[in-house]
N, C-alpha and C. Protein backbone atom coordinates (compact mmCIF):
# COMPACT_ATOMS: atom_id res chain seq x y z
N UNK A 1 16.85 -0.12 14.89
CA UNK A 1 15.56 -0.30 14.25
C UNK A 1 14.84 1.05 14.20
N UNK A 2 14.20 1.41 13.22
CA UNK A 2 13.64 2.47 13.11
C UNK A 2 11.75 2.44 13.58
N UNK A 3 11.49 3.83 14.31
CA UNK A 3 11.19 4.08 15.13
C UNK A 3 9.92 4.17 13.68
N UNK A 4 9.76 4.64 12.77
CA UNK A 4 8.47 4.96 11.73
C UNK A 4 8.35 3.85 11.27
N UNK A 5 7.12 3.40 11.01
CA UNK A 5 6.75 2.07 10.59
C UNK A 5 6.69 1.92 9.46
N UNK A 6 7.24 1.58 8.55
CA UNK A 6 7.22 1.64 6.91
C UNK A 6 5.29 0.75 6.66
N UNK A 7 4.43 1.43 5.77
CA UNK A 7 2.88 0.91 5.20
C UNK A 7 3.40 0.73 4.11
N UNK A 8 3.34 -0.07 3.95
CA UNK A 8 3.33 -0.47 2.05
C UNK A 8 1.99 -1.71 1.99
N UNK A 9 1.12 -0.23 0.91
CA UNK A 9 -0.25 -0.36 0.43
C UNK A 9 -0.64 -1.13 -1.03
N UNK A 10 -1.04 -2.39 -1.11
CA UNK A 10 -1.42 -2.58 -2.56
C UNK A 10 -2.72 -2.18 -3.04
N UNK A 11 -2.18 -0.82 -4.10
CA UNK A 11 -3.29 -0.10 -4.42
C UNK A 11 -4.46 -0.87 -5.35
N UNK A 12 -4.01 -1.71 -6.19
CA UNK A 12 -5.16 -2.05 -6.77
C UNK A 12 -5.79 -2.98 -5.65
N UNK A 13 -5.58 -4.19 -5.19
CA UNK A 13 -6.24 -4.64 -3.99
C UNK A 13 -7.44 -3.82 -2.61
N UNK A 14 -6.67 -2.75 -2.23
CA UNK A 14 -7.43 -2.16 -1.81
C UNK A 14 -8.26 -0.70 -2.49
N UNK A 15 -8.01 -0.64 -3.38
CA UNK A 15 -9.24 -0.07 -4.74
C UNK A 15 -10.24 -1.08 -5.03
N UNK A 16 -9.81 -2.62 -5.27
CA UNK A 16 -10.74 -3.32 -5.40
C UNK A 16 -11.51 -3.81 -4.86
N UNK A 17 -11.34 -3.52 -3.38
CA UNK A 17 -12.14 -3.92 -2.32
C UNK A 17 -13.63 -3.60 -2.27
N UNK A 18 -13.70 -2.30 -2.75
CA UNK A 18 -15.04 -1.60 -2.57
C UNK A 18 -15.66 -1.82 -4.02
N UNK A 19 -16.64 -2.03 -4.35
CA UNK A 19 -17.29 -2.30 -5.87
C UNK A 19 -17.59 -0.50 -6.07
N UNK A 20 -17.33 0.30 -5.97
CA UNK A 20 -17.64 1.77 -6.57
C UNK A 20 -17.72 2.06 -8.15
N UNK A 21 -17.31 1.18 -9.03
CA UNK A 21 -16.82 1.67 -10.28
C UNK A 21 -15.68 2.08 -10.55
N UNK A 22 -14.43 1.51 -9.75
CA UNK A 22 -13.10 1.75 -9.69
C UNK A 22 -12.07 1.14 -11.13
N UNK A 23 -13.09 0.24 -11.32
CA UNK A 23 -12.87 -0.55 -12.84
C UNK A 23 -12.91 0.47 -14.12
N UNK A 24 -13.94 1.86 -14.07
CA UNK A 24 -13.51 2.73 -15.06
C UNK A 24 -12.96 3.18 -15.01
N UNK A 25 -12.21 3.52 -13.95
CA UNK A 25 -11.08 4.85 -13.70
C UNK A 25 -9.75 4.37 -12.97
N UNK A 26 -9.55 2.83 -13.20
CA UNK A 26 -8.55 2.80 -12.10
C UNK A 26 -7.23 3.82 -11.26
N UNK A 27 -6.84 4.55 -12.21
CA UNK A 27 -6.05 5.76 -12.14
C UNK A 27 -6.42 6.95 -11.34
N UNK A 28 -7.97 7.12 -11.22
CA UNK A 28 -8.55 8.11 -10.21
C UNK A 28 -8.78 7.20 -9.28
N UNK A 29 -9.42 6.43 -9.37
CA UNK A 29 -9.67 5.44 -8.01
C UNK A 29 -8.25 5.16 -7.33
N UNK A 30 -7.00 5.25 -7.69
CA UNK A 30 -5.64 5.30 -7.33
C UNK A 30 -5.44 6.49 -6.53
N UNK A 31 -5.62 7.13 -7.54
CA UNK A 31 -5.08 8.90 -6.87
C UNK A 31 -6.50 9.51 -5.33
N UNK A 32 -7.64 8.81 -5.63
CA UNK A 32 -8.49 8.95 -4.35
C UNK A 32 -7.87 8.25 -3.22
N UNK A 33 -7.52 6.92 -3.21
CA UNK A 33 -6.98 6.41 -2.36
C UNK A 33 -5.92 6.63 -1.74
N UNK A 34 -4.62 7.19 -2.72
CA UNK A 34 -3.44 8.29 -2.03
C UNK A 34 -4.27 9.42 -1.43
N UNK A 35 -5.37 9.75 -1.90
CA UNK A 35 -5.79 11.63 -1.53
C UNK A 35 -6.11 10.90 -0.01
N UNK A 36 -6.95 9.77 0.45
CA UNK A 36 -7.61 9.34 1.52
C UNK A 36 -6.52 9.06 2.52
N UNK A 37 -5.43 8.28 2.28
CA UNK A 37 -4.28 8.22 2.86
C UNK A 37 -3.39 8.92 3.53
N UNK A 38 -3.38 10.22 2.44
CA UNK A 38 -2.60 11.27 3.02
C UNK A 38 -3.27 12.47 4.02
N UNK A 39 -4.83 12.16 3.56
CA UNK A 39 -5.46 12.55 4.85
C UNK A 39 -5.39 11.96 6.35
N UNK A 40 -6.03 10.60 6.13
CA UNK A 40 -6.10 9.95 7.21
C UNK A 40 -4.96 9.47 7.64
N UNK A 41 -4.19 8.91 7.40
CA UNK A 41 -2.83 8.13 7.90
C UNK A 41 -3.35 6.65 7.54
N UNK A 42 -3.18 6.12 9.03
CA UNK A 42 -3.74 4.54 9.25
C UNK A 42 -4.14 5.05 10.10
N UNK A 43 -5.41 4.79 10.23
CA UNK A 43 -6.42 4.96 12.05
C UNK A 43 -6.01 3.74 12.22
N UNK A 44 -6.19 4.22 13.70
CA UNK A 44 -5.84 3.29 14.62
C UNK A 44 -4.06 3.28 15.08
N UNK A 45 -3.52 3.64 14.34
CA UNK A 45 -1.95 3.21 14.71
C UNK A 45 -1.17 4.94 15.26
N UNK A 46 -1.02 4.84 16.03
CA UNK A 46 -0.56 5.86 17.10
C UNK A 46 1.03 6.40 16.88
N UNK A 47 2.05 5.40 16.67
CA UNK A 47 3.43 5.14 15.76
C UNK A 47 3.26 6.30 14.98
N UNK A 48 4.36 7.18 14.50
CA UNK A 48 4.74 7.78 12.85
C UNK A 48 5.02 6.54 12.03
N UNK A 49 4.57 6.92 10.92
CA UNK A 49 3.98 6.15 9.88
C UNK A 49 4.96 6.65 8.55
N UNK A 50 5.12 5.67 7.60
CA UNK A 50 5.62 6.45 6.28
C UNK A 50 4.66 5.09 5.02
N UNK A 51 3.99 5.91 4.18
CA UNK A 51 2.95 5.39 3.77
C UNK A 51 4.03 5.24 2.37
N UNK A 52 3.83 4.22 1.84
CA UNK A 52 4.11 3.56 0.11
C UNK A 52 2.90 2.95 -0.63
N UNK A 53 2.44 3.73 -1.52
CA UNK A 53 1.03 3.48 -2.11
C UNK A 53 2.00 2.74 -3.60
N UNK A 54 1.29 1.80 -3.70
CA UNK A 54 2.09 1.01 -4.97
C UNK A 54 1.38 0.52 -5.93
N UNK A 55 1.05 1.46 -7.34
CA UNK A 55 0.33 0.80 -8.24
C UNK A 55 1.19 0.12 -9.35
N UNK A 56 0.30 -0.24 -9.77
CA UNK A 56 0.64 -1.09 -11.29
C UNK A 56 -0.55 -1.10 -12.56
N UNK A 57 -0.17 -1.31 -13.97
CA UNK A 57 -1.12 -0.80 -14.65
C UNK A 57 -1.64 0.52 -15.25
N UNK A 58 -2.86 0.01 -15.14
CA UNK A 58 -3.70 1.70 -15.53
C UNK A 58 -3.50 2.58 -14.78
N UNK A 59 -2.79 2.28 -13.79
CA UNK A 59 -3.16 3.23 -12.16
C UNK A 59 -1.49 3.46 -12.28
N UNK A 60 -0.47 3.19 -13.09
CA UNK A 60 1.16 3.68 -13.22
C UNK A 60 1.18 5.45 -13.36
N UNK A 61 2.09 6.13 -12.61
CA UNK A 61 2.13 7.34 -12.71
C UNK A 61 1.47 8.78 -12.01
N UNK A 62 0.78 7.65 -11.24
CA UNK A 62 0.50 8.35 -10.07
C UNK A 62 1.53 9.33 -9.36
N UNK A 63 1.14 10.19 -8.73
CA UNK A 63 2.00 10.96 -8.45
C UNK A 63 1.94 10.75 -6.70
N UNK A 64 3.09 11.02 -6.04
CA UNK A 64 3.80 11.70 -5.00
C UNK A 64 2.82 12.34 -4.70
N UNK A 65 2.01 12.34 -2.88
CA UNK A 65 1.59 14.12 -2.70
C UNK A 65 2.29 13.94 -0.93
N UNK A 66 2.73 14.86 -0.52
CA UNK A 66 2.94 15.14 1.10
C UNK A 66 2.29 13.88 1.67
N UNK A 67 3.07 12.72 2.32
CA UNK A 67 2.51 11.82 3.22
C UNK A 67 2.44 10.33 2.83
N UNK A 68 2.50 10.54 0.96
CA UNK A 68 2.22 9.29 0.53
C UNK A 68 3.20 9.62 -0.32
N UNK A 69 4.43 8.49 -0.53
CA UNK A 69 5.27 8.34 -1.50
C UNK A 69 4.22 7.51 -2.53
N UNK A 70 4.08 7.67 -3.92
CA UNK A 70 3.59 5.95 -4.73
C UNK A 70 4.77 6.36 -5.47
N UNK A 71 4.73 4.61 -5.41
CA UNK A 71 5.69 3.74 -6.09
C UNK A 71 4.85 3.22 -7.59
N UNK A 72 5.44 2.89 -9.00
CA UNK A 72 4.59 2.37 -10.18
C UNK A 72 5.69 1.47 -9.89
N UNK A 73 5.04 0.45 -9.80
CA UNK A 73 5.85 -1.32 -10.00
C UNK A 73 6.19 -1.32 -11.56
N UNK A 74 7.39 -1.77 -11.58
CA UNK A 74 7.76 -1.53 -13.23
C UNK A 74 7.29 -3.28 -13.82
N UNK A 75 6.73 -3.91 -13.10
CA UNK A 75 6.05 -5.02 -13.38
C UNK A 75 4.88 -5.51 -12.90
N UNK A 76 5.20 -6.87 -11.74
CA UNK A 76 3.88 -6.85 -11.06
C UNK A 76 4.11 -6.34 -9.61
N UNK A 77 2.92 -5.86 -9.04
CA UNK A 77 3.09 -4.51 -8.23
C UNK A 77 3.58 -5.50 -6.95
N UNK A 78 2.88 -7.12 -6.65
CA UNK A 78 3.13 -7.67 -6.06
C UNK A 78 4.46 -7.84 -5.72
N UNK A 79 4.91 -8.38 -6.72
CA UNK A 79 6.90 -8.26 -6.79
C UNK A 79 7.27 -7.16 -5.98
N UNK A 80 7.07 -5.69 -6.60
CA UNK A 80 7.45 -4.57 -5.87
C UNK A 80 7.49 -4.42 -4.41
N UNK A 81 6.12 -5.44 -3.53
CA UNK A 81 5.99 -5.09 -2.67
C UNK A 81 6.73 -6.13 -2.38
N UNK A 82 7.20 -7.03 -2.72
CA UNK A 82 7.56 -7.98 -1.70
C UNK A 82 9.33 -7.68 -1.58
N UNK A 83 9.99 -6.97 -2.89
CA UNK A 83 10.92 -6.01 -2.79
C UNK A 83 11.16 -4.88 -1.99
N UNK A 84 10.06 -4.23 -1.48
CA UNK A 84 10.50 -3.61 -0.89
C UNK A 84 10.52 -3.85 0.62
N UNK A 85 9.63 -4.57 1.14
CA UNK A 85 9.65 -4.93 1.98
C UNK A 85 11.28 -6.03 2.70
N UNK A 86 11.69 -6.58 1.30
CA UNK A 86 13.01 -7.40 1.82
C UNK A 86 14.06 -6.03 1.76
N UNK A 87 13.98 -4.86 1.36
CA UNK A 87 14.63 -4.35 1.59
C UNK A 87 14.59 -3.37 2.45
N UNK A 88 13.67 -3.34 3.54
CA UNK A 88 13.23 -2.52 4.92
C UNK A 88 14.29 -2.77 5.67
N UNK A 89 15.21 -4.27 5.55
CA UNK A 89 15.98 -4.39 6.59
C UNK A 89 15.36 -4.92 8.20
N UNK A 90 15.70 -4.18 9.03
CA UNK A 90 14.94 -4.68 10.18
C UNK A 90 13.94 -3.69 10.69
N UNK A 91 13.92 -2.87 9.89
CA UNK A 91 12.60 -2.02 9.48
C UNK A 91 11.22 -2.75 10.31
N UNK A 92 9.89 -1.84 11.19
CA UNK A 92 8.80 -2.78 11.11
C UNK A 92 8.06 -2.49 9.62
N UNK A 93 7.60 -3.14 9.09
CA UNK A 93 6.66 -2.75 8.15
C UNK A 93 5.48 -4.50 8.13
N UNK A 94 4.32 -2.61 7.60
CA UNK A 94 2.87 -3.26 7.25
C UNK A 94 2.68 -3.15 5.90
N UNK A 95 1.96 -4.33 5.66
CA UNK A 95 1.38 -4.57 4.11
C UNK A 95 -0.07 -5.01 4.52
N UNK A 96 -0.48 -3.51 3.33
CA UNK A 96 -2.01 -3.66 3.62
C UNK A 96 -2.61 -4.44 2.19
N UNK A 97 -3.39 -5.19 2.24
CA UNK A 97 -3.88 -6.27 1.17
C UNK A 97 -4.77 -7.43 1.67
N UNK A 98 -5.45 -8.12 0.46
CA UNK A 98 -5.89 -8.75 0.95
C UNK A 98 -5.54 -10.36 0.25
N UNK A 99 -4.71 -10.36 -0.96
CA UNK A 99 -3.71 -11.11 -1.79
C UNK A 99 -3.56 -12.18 -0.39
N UNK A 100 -4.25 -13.26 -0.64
CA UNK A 100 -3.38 -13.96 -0.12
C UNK A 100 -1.97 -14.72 -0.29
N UNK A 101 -1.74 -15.21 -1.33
CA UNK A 101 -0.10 -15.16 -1.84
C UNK A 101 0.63 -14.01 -1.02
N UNK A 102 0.47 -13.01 -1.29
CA UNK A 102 0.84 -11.55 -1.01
C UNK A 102 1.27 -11.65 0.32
N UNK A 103 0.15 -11.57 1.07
CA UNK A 103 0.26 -11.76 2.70
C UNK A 103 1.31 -12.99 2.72
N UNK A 104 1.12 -14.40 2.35
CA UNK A 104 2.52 -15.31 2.71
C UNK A 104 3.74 -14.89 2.24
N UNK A 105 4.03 -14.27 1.20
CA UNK A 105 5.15 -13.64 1.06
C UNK A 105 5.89 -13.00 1.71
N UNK A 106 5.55 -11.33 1.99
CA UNK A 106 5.62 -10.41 2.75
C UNK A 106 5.59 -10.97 4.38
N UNK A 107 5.04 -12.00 4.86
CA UNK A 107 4.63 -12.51 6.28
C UNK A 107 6.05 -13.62 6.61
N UNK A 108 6.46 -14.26 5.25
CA UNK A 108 7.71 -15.05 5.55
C UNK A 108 8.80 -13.83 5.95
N UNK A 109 9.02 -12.78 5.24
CA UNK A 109 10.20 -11.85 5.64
C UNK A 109 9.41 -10.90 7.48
N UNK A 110 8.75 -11.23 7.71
CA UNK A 110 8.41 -10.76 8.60
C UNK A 110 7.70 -9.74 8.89
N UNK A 111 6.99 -9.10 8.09
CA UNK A 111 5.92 -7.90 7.55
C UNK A 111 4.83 -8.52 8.64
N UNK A 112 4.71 -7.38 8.59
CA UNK A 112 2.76 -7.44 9.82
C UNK A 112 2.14 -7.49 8.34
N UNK A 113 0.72 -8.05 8.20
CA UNK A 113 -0.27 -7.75 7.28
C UNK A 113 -1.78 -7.62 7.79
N UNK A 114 -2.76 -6.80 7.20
CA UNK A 114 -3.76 -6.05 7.45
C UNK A 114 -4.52 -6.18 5.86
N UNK A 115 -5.31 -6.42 6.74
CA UNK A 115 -6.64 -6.29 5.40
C UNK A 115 -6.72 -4.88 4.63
N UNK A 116 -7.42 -4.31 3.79
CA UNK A 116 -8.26 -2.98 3.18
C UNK A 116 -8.93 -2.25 4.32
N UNK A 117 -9.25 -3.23 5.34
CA UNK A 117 -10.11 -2.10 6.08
C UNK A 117 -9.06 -1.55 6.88
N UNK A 118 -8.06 -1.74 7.26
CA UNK A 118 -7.08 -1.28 8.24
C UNK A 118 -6.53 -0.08 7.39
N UNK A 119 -6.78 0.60 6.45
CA UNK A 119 -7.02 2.09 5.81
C UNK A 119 -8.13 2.37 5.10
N UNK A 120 -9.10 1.55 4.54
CA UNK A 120 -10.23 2.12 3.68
C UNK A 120 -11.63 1.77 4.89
N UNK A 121 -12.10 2.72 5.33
CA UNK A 121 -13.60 2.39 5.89
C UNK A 121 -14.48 1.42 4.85
């Protein structure tokens, strides 16, 4: 079992958390949330970490920076996550969201899940 905890983040979910005006820009409100990520990590979690920021949409094409892989779901981003997560193996991984569908999904294969605030203040 590997020792780094795989995060796999649903970016629009936790973009949408905060009412900022994330609705005009979803694509910057994307790329802030990788910029915040790859600063902060996950507070609170002490573990090496490997962060998967996963949009879909307006927010597709995001880029890669040091710390944060994103992933563009070539459909719905949900799918993606619940793909990648069955393919962690015996991997630990967190899914941050607040989807409830999402969370039962990801929670049947055995994923920890965490709200928006467990990376966005």
């Amino acid at each position: 079992m590997s020792e780094v905890l795989l995060v796999v983040v649903d970016a629009a979910n936790v973009v949408g958390s905060v009412p900022d005006g994330w609705w005009r820009d979803r694509r910057g409100a994307a790329e802030r949330l990788r910029d915040l990520l790859a600063a902060q990590g996950v507070p609170g979690r002490s573990e090496p970490v490997e962060i998967v920021l996963v949009v879909e949409g307006a927010a597709r094409g995001v880029s890669s920076v040091p710390g944060v892989r994103v992933e563009s779901a070539p459909g719905s981003g949900d799918d993606h996550m619940v793909e990648l997560v069955a393919g962690a193996g015996e991997r630990r991984v967190l899914v941050v969201t607040a989807d409830r569908e999402l969370r039962r999904r990801v929670g049947e294969l055995g994923a920890e899940v965490a709200g928006p605030r467990a990376v966005r203040p």
